[in-house]
Protein backbone atom coordinates (compact mmCIF):
# COMPACT_ATOMS: atom_id res chain seq x y z
CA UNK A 1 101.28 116.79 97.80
CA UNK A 2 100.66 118.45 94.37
CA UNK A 3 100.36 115.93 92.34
CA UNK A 4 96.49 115.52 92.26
CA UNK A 5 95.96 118.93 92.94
CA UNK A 6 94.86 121.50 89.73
CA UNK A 7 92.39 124.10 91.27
CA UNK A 8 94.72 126.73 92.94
CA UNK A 9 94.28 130.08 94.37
CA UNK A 10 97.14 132.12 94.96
CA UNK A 11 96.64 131.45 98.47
CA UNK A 12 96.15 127.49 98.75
CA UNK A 13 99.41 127.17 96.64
CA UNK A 14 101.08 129.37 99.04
CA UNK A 15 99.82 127.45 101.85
CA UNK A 16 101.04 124.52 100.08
CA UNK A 17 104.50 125.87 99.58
CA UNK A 18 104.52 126.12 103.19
CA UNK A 19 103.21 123.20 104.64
CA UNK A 20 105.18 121.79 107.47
CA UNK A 21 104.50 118.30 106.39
CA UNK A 22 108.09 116.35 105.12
CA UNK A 23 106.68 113.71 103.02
CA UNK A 24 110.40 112.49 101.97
CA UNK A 25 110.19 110.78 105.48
CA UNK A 26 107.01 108.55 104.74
CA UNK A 27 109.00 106.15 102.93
CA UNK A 28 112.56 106.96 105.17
CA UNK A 29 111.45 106.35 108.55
CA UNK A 30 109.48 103.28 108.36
CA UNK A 31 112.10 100.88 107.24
CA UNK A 32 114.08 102.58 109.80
CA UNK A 33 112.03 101.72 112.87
CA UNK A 34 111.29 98.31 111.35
CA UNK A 35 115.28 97.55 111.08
CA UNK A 36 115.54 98.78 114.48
CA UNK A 37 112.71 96.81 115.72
CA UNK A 38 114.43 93.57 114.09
CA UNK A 39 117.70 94.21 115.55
CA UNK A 40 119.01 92.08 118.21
CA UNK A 41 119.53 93.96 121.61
CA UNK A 42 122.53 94.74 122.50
CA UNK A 43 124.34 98.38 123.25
CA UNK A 44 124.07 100.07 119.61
CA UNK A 45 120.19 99.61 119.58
CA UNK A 46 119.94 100.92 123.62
CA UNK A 47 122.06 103.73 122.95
CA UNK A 48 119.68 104.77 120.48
CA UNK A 49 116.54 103.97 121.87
CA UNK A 50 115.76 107.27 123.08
CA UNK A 51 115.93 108.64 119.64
CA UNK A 52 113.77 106.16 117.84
CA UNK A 53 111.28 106.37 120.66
CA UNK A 54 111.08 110.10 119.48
CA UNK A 55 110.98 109.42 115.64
CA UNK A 56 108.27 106.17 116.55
CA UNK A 57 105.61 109.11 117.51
CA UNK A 58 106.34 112.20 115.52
CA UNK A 59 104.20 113.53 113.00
CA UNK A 60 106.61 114.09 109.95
CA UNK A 61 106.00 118.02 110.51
CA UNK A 62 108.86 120.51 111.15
CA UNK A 63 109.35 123.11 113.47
CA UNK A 64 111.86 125.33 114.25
CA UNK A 65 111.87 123.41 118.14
CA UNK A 66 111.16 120.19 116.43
CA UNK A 67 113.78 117.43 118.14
CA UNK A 68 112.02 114.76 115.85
CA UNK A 69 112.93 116.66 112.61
CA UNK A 70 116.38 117.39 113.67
CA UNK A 71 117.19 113.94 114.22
CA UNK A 72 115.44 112.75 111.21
CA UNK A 73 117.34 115.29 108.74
CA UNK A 74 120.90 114.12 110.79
CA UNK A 75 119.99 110.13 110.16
CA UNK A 76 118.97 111.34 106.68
CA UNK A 77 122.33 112.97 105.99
CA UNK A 78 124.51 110.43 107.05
CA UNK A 79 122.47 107.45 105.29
CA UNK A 80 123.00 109.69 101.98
CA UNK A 81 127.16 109.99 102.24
CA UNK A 82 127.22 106.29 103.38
CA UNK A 83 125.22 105.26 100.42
CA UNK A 84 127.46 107.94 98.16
CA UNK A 85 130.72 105.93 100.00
CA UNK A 86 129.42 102.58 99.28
CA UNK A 87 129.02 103.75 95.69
CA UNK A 88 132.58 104.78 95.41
CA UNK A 89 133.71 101.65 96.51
CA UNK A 90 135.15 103.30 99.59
CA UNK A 91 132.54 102.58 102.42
């Protein structure tokens, strides 16, 4: 987001400070639906078909009411301590 960006104002870097948009989840969610798309059916992938369904058509903003962003920080977690388990050795 402020990579290209060199012509500040006090107020478009606060407004960039605060933008809603969670950029860490362009490159986190897409391999996510596209595993889940590949998956064969069975009762894992329709248990969480609801929740994809919801990740499939958010915007990658937060909110303080945002069901999208909660579940995409959750799956985020948890995909962090089973990588850090599978680099112990201990998944």
């Amino acid at each position: 987001m402020l990579k290209d960006k060199k012509d500040f104002t006090l107020q478009t870097l606060i407004d960039a400070a605060f933008d809603s948009y969670l950029t860490a989840f362009e490159s986190q969610v897409p391999p996510l639906l596209k595993d889940y798309d590949a998956a064969p059916a069975g009762p894992l992938k329709a248990k969480v078909a609801e929740q994809i369904e919801i990740l499939r058509g958010w915007n990658l903003r937060w909110s303080a009411s945002s069901v999208p962003t909660s579940l995409a920080v959750f799956w985020s977690d948890e995909l962090q301590r089973t990588v850090a388990r599978l680099r112990q050795g201990s998944a």
